[in-house]
Protein backbone atom coordinates (compact mmCIF):
# COMPACT_ATOMS: atom_id res chain seq x y z
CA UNK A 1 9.38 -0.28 -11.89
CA UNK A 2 7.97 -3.43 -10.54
CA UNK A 3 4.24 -3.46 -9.43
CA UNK A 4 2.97 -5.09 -6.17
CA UNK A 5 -0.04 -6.08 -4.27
CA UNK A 6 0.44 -4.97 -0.48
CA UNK A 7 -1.90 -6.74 1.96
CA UNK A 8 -2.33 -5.99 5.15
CA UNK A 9 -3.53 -7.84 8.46
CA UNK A 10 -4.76 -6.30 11.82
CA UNK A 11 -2.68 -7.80 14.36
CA UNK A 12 -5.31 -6.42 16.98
CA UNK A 13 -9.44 -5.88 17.05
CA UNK A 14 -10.12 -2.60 14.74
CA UNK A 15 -11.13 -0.73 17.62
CA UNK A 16 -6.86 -0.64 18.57
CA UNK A 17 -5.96 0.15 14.85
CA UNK A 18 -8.78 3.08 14.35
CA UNK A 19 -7.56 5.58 16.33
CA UNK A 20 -4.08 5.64 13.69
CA UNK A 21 -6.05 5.73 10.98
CA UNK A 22 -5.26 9.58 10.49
CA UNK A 23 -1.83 9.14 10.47
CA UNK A 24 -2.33 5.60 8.32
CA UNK A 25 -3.55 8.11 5.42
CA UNK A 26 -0.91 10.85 6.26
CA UNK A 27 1.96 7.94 5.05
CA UNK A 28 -0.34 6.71 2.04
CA UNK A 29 -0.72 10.14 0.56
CA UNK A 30 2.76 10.54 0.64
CA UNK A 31 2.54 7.55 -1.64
CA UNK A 32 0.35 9.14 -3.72
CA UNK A 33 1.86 12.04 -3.83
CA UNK A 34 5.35 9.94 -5.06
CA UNK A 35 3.48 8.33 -7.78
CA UNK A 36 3.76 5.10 -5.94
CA UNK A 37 0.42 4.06 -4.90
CA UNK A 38 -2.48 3.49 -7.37
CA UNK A 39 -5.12 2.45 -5.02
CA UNK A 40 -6.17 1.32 -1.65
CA UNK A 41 -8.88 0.28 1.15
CA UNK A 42 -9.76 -1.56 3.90
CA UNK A 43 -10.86 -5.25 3.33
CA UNK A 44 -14.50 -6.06 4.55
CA UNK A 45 -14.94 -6.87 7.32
CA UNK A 46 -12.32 -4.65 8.53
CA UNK A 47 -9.82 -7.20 9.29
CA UNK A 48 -6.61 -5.22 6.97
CA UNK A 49 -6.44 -3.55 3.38
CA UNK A 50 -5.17 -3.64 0.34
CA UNK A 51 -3.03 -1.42 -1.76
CA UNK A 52 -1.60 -1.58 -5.41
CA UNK A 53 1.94 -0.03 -5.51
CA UNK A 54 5.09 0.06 -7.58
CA UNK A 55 8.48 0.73 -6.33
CA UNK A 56 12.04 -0.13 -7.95
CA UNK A 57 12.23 -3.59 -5.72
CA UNK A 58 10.44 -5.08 -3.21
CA UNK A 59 13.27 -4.13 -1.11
CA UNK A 60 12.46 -0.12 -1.93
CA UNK A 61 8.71 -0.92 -0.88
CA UNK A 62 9.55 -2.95 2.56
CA UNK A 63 11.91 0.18 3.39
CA UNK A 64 9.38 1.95 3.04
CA UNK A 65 6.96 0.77 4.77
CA UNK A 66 9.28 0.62 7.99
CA UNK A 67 7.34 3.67 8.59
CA UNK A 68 4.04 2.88 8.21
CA UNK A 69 2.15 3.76 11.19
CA UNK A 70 0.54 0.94 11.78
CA UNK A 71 3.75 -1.72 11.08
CA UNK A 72 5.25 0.95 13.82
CA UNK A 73 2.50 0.81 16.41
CA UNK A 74 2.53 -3.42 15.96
CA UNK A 75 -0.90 -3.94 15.12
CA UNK A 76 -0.75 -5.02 11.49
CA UNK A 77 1.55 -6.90 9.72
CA UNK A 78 2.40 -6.65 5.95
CA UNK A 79 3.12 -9.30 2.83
CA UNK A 80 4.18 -7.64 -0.42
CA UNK A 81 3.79 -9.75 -3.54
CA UNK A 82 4.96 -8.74 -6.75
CA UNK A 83 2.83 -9.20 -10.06
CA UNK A 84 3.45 -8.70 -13.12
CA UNK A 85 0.38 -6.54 -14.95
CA UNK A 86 -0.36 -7.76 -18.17
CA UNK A 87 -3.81 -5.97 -18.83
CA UNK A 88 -5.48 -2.76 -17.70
CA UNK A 89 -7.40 -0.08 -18.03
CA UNK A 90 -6.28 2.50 -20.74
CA UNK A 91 -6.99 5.46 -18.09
CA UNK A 92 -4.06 4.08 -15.83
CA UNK A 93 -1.89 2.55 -18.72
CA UNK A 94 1.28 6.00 -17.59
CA UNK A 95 0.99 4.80 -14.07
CA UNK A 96 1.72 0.68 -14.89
CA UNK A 97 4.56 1.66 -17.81
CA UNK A 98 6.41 4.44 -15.66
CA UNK A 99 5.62 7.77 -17.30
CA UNK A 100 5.03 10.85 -15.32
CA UNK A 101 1.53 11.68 -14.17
């Protein structure tokens, strides 16, 4: 798996993006449910978010994301930049090397 830092921008004031927030959380807990996400949140001020995700390309994750709610709608746009972890916490050492939760 490769591991990648997803940021997102509002493309529109908060007050436009808010109201998809429920179904913004139905998509990531999909994610979570996959194994795919690790963690996420909204940057402050609430201008866009951050998540940590892994996927087997970049191409796998932007797929993906086709259906985000928000990339749908047109009020956010997303960058997807791949790292490569080198250190971490013990707890979440299965998630970064692959193994099943």
């Amino acid at each position: 798996m490769k591991h990648f830092i997803v940021e997102a921008t509002y493309l529109v004031p908060f007050e436009a993006v808010a109201p998809l927030i429920p179904s913004h959380r139905d998509f990531l807990k999909d994610g979570y449910d996959r194994g795919l996400f690790l963690c996420s949140g909204p940057k402050e001020p609430p201008v866009g978010g951050f998540l940590v995700a892994r996927a087997e390309s970049r191409e796998d994750l932007e797929t993906l994301f086709e259906a985000e709610p928000f990339r749908r709608a047109g009020v956010a746009r997303f960058t997807f930049t791949e790292f490569r972890p080198v250190m971490r916490q013990e707890w979440c050492e299965p998630w970064f090397t692959g193994e099943p939760a």
